[in-house]
C-alpha atoms as a PDB file:
ATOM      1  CA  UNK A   1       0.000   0.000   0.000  1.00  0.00           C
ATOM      2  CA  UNK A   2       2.891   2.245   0.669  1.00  0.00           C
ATOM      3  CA  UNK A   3       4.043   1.525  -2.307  1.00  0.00           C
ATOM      4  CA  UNK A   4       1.448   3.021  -4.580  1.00  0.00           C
ATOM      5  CA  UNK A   5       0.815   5.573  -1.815  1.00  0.00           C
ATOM      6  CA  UNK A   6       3.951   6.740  -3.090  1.00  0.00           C
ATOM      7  CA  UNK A   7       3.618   6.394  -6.399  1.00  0.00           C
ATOM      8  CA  UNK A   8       0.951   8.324  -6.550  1.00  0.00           C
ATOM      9  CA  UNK A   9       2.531  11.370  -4.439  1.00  0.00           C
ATOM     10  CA  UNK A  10       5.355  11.176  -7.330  1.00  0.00           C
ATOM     11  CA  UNK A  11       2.771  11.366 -10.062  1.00  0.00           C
ATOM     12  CA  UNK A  12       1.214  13.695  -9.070  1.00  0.00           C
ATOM     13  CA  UNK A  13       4.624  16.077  -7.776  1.00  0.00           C
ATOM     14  CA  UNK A  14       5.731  15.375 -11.689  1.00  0.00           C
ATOM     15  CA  UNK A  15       2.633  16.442 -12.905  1.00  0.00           C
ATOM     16  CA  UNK A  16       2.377  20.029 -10.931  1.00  0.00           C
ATOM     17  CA  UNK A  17       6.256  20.747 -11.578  1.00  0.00           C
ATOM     18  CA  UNK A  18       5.396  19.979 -15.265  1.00  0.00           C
ATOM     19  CA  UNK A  19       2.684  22.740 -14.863  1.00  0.00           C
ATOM     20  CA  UNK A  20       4.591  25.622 -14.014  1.00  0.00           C
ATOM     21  CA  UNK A  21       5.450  28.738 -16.098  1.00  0.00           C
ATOM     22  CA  UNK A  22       9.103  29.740 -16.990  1.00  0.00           C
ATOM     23  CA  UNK A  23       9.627  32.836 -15.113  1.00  0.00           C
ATOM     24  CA  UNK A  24      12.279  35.647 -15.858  1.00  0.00           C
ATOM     25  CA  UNK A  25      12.771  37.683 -13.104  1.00  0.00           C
ATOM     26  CA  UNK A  26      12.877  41.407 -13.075  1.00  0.00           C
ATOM     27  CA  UNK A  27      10.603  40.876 -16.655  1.00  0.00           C
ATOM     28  CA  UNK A  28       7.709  42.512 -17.220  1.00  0.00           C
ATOM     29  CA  UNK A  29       4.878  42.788 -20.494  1.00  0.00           C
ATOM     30  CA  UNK A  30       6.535  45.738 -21.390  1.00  0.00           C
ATOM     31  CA  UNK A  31      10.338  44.184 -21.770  1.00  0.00           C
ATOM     32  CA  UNK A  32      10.567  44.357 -25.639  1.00  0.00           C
ATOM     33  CA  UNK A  33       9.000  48.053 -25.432  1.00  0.00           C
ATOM     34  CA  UNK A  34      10.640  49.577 -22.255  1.00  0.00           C
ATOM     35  CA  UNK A  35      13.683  51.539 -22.674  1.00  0.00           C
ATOM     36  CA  UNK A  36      15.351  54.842 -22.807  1.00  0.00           C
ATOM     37  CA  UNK A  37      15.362  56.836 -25.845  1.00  0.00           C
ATOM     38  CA  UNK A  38      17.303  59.867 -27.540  1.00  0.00           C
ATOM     39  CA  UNK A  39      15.029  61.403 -29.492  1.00  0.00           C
ATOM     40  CA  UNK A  40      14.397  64.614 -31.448  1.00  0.00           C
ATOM     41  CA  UNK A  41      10.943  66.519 -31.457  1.00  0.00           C
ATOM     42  CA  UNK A  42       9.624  68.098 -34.319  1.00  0.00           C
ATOM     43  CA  UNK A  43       6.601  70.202 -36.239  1.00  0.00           C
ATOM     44  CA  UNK A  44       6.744  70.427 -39.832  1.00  0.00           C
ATOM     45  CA  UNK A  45      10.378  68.751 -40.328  1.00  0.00           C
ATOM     46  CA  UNK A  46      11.552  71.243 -38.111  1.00  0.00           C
ATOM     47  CA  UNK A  47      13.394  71.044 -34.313  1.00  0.00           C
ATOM     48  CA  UNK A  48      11.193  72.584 -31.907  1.00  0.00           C
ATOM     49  CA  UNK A  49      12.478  75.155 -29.296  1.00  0.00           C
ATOM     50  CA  UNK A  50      16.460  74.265 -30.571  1.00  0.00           C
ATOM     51  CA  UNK A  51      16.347  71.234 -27.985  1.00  0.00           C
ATOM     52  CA  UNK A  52      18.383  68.668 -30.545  1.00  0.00           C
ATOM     53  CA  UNK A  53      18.882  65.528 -29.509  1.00  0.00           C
ATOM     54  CA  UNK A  54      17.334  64.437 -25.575  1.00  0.00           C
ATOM     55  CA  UNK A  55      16.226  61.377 -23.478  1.00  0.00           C
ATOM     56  CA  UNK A  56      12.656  60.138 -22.940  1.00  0.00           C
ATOM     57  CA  UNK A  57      11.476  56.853 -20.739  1.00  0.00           C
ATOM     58  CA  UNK A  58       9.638  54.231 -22.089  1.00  0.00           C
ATOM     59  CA  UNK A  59       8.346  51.773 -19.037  1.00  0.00           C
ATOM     60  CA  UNK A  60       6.013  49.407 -17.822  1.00  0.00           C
ATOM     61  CA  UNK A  61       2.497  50.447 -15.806  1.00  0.00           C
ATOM     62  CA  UNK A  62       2.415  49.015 -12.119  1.00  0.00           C
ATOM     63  CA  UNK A  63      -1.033  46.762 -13.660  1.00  0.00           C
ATOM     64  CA  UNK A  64       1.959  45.100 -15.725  1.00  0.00           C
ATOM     65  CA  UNK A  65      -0.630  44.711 -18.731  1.00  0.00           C
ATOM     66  CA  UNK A  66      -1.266  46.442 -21.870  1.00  0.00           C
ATOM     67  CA  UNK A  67      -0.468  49.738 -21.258  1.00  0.00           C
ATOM     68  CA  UNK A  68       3.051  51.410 -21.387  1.00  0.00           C
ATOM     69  CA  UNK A  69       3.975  54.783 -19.911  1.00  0.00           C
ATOM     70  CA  UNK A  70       5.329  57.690 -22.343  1.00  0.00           C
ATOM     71  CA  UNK A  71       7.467  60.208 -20.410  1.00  0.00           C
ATOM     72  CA  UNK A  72       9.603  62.688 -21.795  1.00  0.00           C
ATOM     73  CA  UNK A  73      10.971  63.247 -18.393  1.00  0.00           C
ATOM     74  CA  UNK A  74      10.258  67.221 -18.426  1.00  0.00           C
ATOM     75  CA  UNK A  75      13.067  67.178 -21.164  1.00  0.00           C
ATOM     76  CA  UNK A  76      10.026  68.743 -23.835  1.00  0.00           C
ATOM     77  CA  UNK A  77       6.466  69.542 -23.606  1.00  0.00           C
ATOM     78  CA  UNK A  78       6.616  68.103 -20.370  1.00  0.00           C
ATOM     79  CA  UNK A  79       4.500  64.751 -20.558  1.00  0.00           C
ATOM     80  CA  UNK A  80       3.928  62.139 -19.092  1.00  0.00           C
ATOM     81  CA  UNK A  81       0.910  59.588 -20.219  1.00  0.00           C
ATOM     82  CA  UNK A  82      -0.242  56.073 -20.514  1.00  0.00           C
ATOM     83  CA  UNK A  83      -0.813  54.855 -23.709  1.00  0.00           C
ATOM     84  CA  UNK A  84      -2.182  51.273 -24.774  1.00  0.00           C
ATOM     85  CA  UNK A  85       0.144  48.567 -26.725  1.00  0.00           C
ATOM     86  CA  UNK A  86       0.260  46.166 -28.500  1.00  0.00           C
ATOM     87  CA  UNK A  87       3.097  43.701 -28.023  1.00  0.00           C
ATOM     88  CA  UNK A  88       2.712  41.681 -30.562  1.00  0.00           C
ATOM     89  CA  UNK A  89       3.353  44.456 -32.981  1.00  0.00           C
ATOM     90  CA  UNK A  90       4.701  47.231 -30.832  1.00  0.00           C
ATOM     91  CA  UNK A  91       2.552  49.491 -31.625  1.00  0.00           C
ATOM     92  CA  UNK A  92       0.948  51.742 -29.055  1.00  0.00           C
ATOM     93  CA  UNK A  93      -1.853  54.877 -29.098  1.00  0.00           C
ATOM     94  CA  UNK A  94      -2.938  57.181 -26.342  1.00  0.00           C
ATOM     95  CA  UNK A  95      -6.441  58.879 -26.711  1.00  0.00           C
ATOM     96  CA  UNK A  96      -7.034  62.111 -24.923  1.00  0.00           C
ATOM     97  CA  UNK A  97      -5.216  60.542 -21.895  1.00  0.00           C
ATOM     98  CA  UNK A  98      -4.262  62.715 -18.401  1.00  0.00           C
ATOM     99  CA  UNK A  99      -0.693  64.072 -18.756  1.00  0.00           C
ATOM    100  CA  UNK A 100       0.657  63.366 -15.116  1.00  0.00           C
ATOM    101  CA  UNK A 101       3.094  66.899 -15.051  1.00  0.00           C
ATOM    102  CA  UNK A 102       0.155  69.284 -15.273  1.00  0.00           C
ATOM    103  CA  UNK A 103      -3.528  69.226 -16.259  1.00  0.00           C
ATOM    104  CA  UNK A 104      -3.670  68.978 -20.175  1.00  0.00           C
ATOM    105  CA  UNK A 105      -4.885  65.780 -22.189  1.00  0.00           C
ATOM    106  CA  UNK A 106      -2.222  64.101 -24.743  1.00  0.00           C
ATOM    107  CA  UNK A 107      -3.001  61.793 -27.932  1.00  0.00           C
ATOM    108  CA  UNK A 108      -0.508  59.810 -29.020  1.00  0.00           C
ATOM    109  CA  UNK A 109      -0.538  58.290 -33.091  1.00  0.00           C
ATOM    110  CA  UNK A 110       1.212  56.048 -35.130  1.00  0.00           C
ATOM    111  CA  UNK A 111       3.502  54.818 -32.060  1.00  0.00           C
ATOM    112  CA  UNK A 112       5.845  52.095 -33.150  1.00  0.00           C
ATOM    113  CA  UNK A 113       8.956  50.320 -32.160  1.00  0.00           C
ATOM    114  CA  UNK A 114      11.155  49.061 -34.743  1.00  0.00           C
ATOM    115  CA  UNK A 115      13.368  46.367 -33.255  1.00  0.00           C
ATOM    116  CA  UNK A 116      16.769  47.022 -34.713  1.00  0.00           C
ATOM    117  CA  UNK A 117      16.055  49.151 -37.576  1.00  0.00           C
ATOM    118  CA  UNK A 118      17.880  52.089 -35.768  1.00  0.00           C
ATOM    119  CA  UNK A 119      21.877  52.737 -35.717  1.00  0.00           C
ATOM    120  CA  UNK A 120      23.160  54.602 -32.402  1.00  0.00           C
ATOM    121  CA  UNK A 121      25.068  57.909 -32.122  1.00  0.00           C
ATOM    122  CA  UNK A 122      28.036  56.325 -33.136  1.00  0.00           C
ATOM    123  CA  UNK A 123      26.583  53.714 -35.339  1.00  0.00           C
ATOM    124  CA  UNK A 124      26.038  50.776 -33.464  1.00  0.00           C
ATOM    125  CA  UNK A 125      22.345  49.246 -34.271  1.00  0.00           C
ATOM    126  CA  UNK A 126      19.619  49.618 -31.909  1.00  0.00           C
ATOM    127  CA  UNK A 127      15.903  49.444 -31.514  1.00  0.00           C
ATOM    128  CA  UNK A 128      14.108  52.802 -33.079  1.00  0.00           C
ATOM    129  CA  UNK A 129      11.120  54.535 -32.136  1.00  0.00           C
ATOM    130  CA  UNK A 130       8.503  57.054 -33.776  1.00  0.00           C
ATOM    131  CA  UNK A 131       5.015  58.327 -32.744  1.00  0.00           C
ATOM    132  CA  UNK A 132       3.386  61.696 -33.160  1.00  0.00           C
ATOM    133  CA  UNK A 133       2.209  63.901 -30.218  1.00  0.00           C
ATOM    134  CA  UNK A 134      -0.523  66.339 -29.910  1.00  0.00           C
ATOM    135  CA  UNK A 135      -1.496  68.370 -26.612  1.00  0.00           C
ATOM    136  CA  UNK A 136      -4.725  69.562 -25.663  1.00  0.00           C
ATOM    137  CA  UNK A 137      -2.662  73.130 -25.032  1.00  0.00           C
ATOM    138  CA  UNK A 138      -1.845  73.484 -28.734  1.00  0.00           C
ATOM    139  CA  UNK A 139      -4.325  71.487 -30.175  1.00  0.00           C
ATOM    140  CA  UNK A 140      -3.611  72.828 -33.762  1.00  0.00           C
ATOM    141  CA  UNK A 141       0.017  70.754 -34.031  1.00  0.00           C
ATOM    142  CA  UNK A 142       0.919  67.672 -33.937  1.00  0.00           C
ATOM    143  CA  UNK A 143       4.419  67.024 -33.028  1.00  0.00           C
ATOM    144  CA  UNK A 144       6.631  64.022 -34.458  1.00  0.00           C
ATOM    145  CA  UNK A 145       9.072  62.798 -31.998  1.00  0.00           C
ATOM    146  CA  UNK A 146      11.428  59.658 -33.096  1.00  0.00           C
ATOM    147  CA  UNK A 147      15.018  58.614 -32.187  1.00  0.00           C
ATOM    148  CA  UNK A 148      17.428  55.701 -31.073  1.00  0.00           C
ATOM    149  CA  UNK A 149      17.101  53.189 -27.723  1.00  0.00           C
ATOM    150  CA  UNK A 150      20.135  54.079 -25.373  1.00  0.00           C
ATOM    151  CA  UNK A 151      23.134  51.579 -26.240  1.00  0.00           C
ATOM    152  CA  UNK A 152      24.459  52.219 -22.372  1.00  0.00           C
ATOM    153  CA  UNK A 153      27.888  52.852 -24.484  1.00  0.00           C
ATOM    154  CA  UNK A 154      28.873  56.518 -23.665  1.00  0.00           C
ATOM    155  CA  UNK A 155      29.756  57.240 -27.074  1.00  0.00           C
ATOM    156  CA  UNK A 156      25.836  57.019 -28.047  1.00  0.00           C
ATOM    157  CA  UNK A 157      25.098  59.181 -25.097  1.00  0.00           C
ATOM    158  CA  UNK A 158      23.755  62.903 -26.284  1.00  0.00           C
END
């Protein structure tokens, strides 16, 4: 009786271990999206206010699901917004969303991530990133803001 007893407790330890999920820790839904980014932000082709080159945050939500936050770190216009993704095709939108620097709504278009279709400061490839930005302050422009991921080499640093 023992015998099978134990048997059984083995099938059935083999059978939950068998169940379980690969888990990467410190990953989150937003690992192929999240990132920093030097980026340059435009209206009609050309630089706006003379900033060049400077460093947004792409980053995961605390819900962990299909939103991604959007923050130009104070660097710009000052934004800061979730916007919905989709991770299959990193793609992502924001529709009149909350800016979380001051009280103004932000749309975000035609978001994309291009995995390796970039090339660094000093040429090194890297993941690129475009989307357009429009801001319930000056509703009558919509802004095109696209760049590089950070490398972490300091030669691709701005």
């Amino acid at each position: 009786m023992r015998k099978i007893y134990l048997a059984i407790l083995i099938v059935i330890a083999v059978f939950i271990s068998s169940c379980k999920k690969e888990v990467h820790p410190g990953e989150t839904a937003a690992v192929k999206a999240a990132n920093g980014w030097w980026v340059t932000f435009t209206l009609g082709g050309q630089d706006v206010y003379g900033l060049g080159t400077f460093f947004i945050n792409t980053y995961n939500t605390s819900a962990n699901d299909d939103s991604l936050w959007v923050d130009d770190l104070g660097h710009s216009w000052q934004f800061k917004c979730k916007a919905k993704i989709d991770y299959s095709n990193l793609t992502f939108t924001a529709n009149n969303v909350q800016n979380q620097y001051y009280n103004i709504t932000v749309n975000l278009t035609e978001g994309k991530i291009l995995t390796g279709a970039g090339h660094s400061k000093s040429g090194n490839p890297t993941d690129s990133i475009y989307f357009k930005a429009n801001f319930s302050d000056d509703p009558s422009n919509t802004y095109v803001i696209s760049g590089t991921a950070r490398t972490g080499f300091i030669e691709d640093d701005y």
